[in-house]
N, C-alpha and C. Protein backbone atom coordinates (compact mmCIF):
# COMPACT_ATOMS: atom_id res chain seq x y z
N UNK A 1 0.81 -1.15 0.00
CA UNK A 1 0.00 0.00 0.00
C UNK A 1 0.88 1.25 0.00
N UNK A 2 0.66 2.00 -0.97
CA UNK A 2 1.27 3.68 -1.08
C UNK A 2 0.80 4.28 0.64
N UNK A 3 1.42 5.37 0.30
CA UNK A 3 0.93 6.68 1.44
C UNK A 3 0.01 7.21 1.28
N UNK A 4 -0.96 7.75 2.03
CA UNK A 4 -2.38 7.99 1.28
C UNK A 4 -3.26 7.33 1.17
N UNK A 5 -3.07 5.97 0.85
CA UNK A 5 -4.18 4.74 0.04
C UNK A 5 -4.37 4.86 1.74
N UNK A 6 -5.66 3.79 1.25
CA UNK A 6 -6.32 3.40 2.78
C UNK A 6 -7.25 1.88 2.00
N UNK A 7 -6.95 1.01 3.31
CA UNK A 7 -7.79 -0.26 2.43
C UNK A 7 -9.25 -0.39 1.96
N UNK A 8 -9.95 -1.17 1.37
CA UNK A 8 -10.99 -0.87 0.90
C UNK A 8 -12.09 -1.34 2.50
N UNK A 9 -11.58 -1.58 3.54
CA UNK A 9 -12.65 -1.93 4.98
C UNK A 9 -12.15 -0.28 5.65
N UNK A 10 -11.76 0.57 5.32
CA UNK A 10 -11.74 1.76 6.06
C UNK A 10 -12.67 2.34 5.30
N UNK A 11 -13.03 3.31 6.76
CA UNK A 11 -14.19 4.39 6.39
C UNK A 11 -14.19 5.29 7.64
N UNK A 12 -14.38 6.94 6.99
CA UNK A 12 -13.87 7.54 8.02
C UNK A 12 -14.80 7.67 9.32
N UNK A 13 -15.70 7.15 9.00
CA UNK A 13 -17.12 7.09 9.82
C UNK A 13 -17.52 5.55 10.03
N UNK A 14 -18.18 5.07 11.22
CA UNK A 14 -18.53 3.36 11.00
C UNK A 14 -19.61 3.38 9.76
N UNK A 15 -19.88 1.96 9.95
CA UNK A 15 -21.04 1.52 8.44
C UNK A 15 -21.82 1.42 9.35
N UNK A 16 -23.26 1.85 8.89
CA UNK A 16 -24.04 1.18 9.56
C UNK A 16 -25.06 0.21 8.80
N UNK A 17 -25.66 -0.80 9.55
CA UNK A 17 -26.51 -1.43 8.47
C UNK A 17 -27.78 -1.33 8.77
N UNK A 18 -28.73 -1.34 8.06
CA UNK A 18 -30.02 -1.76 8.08
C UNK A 18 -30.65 -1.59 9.30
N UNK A 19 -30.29 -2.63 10.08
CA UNK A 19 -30.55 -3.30 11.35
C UNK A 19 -30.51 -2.21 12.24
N UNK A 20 -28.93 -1.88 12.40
CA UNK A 20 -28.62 -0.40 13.50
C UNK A 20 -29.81 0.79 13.55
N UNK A 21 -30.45 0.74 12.52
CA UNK A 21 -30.83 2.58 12.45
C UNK A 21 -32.78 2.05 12.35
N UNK A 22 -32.78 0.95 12.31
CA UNK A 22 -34.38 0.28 12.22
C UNK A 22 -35.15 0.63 13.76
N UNK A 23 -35.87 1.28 14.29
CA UNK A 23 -36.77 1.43 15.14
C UNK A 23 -36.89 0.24 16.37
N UNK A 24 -36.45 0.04 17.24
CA UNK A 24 -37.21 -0.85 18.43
C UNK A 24 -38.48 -1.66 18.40
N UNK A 25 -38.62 -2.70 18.69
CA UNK A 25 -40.53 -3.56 18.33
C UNK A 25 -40.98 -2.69 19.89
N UNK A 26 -42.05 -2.41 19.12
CA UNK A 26 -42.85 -2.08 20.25
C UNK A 26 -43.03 -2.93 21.56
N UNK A 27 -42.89 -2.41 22.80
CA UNK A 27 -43.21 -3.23 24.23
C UNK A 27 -44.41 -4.13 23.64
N UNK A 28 -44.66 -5.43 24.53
CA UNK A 28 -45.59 -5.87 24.92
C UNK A 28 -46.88 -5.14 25.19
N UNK A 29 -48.25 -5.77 24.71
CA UNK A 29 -49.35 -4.58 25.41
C UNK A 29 -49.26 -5.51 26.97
N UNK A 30 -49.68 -3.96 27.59
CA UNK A 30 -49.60 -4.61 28.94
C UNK A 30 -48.58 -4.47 29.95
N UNK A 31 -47.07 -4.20 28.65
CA UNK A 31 -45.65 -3.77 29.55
C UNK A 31 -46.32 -2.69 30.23
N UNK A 32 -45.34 -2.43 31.82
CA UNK A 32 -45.42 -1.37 32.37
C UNK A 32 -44.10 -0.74 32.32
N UNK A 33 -43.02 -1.96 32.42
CA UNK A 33 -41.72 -1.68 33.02
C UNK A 33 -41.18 -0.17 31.85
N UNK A 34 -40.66 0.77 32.67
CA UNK A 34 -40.35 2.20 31.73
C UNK A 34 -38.96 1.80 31.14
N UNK A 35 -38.14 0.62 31.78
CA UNK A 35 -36.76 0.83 31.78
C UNK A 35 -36.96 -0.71 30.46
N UNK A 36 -36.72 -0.53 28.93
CA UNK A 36 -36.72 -1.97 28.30
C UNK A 36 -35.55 -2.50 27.74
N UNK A 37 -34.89 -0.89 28.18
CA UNK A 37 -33.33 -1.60 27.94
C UNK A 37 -32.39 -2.33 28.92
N UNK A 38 -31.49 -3.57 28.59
CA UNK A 38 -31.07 -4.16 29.37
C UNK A 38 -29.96 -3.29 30.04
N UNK A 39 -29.53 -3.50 31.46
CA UNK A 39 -28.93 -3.18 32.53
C UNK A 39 -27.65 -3.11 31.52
N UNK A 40 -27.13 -4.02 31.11
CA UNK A 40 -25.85 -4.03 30.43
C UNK A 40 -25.60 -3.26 28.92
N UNK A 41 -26.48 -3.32 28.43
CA UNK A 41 -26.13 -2.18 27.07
C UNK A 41 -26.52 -0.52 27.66
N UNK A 42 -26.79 -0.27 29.15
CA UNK A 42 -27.21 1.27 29.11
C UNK A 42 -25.65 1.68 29.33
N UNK A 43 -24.71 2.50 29.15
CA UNK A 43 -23.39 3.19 29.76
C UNK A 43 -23.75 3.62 31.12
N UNK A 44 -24.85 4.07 31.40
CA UNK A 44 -25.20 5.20 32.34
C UNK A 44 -25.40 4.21 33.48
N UNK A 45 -25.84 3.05 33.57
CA UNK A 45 -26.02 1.99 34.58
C UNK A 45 -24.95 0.70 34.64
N UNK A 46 -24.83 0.75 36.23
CA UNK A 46 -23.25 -0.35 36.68
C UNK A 46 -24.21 -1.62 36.96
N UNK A 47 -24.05 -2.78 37.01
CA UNK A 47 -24.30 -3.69 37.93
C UNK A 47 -23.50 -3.32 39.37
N UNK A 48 -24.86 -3.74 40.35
CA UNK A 48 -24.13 -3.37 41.81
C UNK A 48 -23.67 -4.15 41.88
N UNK A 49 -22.71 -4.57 43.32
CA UNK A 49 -21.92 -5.15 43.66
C UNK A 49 -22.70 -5.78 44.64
N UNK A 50 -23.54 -5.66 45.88
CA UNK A 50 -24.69 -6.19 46.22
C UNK A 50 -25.22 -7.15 45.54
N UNK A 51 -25.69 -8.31 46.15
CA UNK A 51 -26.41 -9.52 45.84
C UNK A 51 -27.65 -9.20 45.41
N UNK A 52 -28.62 -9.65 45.07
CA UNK A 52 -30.05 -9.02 44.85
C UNK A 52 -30.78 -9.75 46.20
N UNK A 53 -29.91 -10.73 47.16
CA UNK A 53 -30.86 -11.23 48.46
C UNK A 53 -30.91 -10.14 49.39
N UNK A 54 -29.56 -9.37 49.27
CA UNK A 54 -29.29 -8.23 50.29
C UNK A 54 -30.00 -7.01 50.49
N UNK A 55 -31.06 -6.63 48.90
CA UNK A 55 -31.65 -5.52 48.94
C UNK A 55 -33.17 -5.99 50.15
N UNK A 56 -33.03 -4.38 50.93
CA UNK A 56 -34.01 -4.25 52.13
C UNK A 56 -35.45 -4.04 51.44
N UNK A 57 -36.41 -4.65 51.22
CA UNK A 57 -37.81 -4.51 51.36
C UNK A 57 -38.88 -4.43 52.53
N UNK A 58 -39.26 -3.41 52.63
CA UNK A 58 -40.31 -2.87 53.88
C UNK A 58 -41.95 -3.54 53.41
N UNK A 59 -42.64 -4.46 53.93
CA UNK A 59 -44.06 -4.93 53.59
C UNK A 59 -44.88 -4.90 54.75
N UNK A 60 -45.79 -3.85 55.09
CA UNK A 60 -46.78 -4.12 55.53
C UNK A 60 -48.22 -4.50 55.78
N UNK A 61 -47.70 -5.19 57.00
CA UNK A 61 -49.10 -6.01 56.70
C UNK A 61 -50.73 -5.09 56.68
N UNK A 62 -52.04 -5.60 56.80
CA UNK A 62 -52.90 -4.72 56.62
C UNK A 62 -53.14 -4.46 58.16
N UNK A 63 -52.73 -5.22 59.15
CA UNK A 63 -52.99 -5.05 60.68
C UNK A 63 -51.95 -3.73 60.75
N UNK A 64 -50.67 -3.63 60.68
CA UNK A 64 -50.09 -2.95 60.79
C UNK A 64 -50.08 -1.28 60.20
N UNK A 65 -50.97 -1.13 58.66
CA UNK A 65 -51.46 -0.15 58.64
C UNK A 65 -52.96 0.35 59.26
N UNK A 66 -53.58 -0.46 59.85
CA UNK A 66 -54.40 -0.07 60.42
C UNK A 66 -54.33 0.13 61.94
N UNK A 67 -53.66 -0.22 62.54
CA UNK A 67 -52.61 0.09 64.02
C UNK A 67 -52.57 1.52 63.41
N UNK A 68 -51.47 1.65 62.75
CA UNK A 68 -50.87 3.13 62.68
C UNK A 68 -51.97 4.17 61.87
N UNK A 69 -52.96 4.29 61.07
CA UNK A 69 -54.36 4.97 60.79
C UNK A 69 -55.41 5.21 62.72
N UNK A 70 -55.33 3.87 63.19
CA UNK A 70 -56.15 3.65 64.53
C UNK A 70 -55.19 4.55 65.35
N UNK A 71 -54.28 4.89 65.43
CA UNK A 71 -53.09 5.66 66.37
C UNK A 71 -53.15 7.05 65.70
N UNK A 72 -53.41 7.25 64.51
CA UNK A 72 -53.50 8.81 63.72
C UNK A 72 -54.95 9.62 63.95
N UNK A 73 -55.92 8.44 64.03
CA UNK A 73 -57.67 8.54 64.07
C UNK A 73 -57.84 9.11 65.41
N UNK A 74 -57.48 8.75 66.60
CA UNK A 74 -57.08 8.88 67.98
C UNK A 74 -56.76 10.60 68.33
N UNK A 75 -55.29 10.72 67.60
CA UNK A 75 -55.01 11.57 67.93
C UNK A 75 -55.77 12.92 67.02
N UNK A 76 -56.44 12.88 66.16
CA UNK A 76 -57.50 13.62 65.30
C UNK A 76 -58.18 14.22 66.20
N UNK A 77 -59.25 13.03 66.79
CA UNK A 77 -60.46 13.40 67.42
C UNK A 77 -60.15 13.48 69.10
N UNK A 78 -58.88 13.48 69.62
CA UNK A 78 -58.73 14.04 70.79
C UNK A 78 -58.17 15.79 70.49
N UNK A 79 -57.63 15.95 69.22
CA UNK A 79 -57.42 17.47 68.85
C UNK A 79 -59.05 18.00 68.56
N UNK A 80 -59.55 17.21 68.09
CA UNK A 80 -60.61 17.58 67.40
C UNK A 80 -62.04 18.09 68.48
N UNK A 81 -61.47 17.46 70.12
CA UNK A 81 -62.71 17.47 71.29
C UNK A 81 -62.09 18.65 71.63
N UNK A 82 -60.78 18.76 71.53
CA UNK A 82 -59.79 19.99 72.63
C UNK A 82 -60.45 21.01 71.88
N UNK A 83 -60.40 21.28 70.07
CA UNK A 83 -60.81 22.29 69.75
C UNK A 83 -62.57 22.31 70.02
N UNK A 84 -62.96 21.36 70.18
CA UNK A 84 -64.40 21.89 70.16
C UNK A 84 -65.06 22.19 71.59
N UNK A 85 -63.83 22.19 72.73
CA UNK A 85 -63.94 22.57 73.64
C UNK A 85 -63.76 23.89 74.17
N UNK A 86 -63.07 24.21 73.54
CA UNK A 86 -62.53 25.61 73.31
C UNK A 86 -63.29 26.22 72.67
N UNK A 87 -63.65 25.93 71.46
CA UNK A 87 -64.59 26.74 70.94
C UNK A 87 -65.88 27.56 71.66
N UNK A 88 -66.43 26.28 72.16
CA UNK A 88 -67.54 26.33 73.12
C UNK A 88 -67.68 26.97 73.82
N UNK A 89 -66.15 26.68 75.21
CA UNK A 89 -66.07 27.87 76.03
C UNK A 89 -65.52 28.99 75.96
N UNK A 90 -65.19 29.69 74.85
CA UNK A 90 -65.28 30.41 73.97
C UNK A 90 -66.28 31.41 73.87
N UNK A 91 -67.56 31.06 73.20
CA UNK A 91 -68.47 31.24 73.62
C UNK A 91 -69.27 32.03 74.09
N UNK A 92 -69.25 30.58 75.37
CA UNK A 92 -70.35 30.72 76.76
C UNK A 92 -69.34 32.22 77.38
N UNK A 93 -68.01 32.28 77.02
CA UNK A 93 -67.17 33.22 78.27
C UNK A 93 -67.92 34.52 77.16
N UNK A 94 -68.14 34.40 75.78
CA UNK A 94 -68.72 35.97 75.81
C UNK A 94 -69.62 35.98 76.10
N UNK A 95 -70.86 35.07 76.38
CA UNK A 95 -71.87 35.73 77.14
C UNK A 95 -72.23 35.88 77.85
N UNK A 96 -71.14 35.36 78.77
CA UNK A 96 -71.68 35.53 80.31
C UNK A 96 -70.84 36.89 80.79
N UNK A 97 -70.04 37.44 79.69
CA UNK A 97 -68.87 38.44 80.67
C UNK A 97 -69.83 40.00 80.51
N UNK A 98 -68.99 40.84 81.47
CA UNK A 98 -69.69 42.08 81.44
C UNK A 98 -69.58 42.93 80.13
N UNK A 99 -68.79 42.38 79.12
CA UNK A 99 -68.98 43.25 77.74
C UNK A 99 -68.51 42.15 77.05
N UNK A 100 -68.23 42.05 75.71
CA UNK A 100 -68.49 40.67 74.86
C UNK A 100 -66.61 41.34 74.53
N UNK A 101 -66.16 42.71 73.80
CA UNK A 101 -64.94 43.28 74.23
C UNK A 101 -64.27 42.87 75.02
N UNK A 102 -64.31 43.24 76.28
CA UNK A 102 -63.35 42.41 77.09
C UNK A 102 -63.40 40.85 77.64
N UNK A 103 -64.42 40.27 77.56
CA UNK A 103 -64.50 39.40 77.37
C UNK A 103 -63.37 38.11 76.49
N UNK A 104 -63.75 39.10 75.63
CA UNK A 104 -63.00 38.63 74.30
C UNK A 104 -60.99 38.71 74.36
N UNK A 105 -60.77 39.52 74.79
CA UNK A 105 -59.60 39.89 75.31
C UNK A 105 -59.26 39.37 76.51
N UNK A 106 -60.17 39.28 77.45
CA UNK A 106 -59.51 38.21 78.56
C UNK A 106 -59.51 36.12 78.06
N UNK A 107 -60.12 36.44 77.56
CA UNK A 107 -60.37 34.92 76.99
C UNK A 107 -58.67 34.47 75.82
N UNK A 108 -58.68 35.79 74.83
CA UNK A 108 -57.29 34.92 74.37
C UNK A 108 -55.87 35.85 75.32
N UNK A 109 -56.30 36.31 76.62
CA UNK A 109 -54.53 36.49 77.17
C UNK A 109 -55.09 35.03 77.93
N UNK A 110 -56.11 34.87 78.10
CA UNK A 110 -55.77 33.07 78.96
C UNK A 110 -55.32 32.18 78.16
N UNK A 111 -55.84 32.02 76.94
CA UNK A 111 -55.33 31.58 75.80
C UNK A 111 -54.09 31.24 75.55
N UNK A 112 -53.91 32.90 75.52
CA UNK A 112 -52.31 33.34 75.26
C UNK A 112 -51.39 32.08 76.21
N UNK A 113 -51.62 32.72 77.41
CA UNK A 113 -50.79 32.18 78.71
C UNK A 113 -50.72 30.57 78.67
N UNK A 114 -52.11 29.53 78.32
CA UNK A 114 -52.18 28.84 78.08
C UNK A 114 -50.94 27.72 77.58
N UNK A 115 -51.23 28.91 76.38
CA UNK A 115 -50.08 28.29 75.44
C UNK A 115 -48.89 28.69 75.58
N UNK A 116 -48.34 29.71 76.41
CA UNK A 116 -46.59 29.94 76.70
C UNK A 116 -46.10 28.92 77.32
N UNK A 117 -47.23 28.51 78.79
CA UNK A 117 -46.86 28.13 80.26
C UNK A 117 -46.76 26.64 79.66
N UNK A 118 -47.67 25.70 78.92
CA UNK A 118 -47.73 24.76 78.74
C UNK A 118 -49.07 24.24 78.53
N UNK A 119 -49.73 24.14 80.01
CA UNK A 119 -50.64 24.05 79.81
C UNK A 119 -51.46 24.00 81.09
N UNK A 120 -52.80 23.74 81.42
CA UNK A 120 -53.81 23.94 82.82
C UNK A 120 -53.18 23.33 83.70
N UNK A 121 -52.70 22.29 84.19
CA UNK A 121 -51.74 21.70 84.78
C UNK A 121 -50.45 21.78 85.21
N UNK A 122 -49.97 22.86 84.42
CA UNK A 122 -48.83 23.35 84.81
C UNK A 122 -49.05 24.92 85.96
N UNK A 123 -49.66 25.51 84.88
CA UNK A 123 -50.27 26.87 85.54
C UNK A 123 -50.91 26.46 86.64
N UNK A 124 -51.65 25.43 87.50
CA UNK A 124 -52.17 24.94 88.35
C UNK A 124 -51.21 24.71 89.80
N UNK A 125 -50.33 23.86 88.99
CA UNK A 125 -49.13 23.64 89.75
C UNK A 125 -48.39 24.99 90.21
N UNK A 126 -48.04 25.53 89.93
CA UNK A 126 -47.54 27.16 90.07
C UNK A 126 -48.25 27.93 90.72
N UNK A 127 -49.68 28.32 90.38
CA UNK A 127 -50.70 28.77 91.33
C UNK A 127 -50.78 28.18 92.63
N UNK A 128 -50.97 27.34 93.42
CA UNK A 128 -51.11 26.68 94.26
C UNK A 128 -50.60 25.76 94.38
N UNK A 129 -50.06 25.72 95.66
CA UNK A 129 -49.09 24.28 96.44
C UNK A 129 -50.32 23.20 96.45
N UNK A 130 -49.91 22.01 95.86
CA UNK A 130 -49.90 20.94 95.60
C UNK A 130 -49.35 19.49 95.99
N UNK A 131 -49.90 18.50 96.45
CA UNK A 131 -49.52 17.50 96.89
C UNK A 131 -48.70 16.80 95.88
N UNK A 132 -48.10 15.75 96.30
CA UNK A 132 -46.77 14.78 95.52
C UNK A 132 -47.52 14.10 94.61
N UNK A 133 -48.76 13.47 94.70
CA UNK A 133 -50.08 12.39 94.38
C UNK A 133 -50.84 13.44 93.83
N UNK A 134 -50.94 14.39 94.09
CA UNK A 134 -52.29 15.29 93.78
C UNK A 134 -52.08 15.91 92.38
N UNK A 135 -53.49 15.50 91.12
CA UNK A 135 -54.07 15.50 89.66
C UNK A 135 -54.98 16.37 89.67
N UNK A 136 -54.80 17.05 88.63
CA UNK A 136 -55.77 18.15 87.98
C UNK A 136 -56.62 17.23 87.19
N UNK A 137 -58.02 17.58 87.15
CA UNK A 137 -58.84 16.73 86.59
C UNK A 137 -59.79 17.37 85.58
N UNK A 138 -60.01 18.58 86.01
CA UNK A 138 -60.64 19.69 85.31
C UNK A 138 -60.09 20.82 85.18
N UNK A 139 -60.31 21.88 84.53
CA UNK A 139 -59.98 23.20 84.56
C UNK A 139 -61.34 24.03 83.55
N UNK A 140 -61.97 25.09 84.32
CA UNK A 140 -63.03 25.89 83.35
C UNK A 140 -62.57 27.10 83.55
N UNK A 141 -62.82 27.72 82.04
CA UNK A 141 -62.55 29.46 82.24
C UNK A 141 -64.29 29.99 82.32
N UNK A 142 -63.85 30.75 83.52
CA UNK A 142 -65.66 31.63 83.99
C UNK A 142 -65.60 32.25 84.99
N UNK A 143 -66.23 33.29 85.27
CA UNK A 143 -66.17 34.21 86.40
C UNK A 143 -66.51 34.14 87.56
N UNK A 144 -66.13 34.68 88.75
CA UNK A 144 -66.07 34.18 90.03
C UNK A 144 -67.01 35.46 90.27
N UNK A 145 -68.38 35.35 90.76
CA UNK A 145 -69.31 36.82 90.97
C UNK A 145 -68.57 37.02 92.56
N UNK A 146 -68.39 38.64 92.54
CA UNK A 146 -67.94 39.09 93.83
C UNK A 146 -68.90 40.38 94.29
N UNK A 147 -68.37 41.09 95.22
CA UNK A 147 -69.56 42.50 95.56
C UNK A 147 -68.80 43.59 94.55
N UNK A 148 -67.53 43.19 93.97
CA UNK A 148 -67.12 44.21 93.35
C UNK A 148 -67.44 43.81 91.93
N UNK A 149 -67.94 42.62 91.81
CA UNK A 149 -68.51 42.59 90.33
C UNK A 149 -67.82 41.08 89.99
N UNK A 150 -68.32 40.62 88.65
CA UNK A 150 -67.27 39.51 88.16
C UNK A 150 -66.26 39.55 87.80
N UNK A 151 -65.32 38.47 88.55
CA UNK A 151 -64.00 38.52 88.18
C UNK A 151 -63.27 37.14 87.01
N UNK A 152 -62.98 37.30 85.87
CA UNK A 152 -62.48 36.77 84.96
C UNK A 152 -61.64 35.70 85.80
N UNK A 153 -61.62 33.85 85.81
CA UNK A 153 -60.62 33.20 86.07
C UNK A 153 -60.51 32.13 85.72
N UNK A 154 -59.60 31.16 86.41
CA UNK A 154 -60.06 29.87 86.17
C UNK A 154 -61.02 29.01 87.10
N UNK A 155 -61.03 28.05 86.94
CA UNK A 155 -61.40 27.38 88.26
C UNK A 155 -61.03 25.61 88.00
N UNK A 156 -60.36 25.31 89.22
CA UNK A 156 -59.22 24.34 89.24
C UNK A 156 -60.03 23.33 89.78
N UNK A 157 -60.74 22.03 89.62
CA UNK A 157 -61.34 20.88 89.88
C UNK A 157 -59.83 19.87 90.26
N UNK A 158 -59.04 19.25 90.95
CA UNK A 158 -58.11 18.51 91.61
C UNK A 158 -58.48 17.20 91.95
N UNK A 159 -57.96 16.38 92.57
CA UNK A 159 -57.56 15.43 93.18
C UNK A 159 -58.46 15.77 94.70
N UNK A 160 -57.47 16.72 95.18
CA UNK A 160 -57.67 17.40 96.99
C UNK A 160 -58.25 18.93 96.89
N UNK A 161 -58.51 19.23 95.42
CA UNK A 161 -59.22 20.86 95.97
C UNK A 161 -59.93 21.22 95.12
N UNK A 162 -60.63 22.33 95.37
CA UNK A 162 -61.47 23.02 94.08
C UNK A 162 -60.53 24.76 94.55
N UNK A 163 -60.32 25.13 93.36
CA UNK A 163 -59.67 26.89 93.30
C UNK A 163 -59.66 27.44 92.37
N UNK A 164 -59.78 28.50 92.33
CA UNK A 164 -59.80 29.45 91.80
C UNK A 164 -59.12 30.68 91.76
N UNK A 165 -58.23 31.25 90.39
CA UNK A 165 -57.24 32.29 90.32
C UNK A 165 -57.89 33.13 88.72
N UNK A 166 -57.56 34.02 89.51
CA UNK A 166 -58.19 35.33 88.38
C UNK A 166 -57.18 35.03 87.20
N UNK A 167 -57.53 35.53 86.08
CA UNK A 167 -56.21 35.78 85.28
C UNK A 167 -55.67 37.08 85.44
N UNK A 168 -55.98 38.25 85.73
CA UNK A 168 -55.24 39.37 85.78
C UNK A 168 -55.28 39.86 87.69
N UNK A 169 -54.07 40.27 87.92
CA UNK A 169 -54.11 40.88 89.21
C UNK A 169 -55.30 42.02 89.20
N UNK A 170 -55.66 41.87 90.83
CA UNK A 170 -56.60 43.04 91.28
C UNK A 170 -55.80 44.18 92.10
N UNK A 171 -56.32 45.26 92.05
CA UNK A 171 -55.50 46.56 92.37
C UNK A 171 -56.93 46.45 93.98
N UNK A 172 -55.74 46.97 94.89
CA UNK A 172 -56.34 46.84 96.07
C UNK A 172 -55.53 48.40 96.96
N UNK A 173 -56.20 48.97 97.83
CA UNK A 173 -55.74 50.40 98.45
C UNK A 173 -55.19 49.50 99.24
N UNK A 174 -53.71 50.50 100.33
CA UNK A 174 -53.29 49.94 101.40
C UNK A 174 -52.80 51.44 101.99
N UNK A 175 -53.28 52.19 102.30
CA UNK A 175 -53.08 53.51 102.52
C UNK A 175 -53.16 54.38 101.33
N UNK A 176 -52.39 55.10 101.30
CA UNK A 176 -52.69 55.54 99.83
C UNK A 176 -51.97 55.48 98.75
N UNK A 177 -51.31 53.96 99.06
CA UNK A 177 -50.60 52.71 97.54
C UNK A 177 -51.10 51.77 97.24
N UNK A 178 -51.42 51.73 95.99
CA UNK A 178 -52.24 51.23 95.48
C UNK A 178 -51.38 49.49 95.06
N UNK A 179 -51.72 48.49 95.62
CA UNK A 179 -50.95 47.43 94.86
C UNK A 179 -51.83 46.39 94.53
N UNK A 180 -51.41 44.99 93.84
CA UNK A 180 -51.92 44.67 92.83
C UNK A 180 -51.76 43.04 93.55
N UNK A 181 -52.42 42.25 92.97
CA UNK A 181 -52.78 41.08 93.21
C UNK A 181 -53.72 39.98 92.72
N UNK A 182 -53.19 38.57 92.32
CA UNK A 182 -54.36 37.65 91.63
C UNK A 182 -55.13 37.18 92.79
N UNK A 183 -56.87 37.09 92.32
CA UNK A 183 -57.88 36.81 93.07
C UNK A 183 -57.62 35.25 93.46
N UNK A 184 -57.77 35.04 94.88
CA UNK A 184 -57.70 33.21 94.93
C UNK A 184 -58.44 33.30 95.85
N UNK A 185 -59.41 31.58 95.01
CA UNK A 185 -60.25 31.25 96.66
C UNK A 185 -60.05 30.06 96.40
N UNK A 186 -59.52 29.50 97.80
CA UNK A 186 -59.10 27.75 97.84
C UNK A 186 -60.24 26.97 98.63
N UNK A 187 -60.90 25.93 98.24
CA UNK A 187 -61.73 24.78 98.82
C UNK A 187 -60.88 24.16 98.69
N UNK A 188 -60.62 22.95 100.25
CA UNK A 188 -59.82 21.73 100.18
C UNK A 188 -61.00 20.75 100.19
N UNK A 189 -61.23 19.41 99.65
CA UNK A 189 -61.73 18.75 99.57
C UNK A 189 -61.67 17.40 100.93
């Protein structure tokens, strides 16, 4: 062969035949699988090195999703009594208070507080000394009638007591300084 020549099986480009450039047979009717090319002709995909016994499969049973729905259902409709408890007394606190206004304003700073402190049980605990054994069982927001009028509070149902604490301090004379203080009246049981 000269310099230049090139044999008659070169080409500066491959050949292709027929076959190469012919369209794919259509999937199966019925295929789902998206992937129909094999693992080994894609570049873009390795065989793992992993066994195929080793891969983790999660199967649950139908007891087991219904445990965990019965544990979700639960916690729904115990949110679902809290809010419709609230709602309620909600409410009843505007119509029983001396203006539906403040009313309304003492109802979400209890609210408020509610939700900083934790919750009736905690604020309970803090308000009043409490036994080692001794459970809060109730808590209602409603007014305590006095000669000076109604006073906005809670009222604490226990284990060992029934009490009651205003939510806002009362301003009381002591000569002529004026100081401040939450309303409490304790029943021991």
């Amino acid at each position: 062969m000269e310099k230049g020549e090139q044999s008659a099986e070169y080409a500066p480009y491959p050949k292709l035949t027929p076959e190469d450039v012919a369209p794919p047979p259509p999937p199966p009717v019925g295929h789902l699988d998206a992937t129909t090319v094999p693992p080994e002709s894609n570049p873009y995909i390795s065989p793992s090195a992993t066994a195929p016994s080793s891969i983790f499969c999660v199967f649950y049973t139908m007891g087991t999703v219904r445990d965990v729905l019965d544990k979700f259902g639960k916690k729904v409709n115990e949110a679902a009594k809290k809010t419709e408890d609230l709602a309620g007394n909600f409410w009843q606190h505007l119509k029983t208070g001396p203006s539906i206004a403040d009313a309304a304003m003492g109802r979400i700073s209890q609210t408020t507080r509610v939700i900083s402190e934790g919750d009736y049980d905690k604020i309970f605990q803090q308000t009043f000394e409490t036994f080692p054994d001794e459970k809060l069982k109730k808590s209602y927001a409603c007014y305590l009638s006095t000669s000076a009028g109604p006073i906005i509070g809670v009222l604490y149902l226990s284990t060992a007591k029934l009490a009651f604490c205003s939510d806002n301090p009362l301003s009381y004379k002591v000569g002529d300084q004026t100081q401040w203080t939450y309303y409490k009246v304790l029943c021991k049981l």
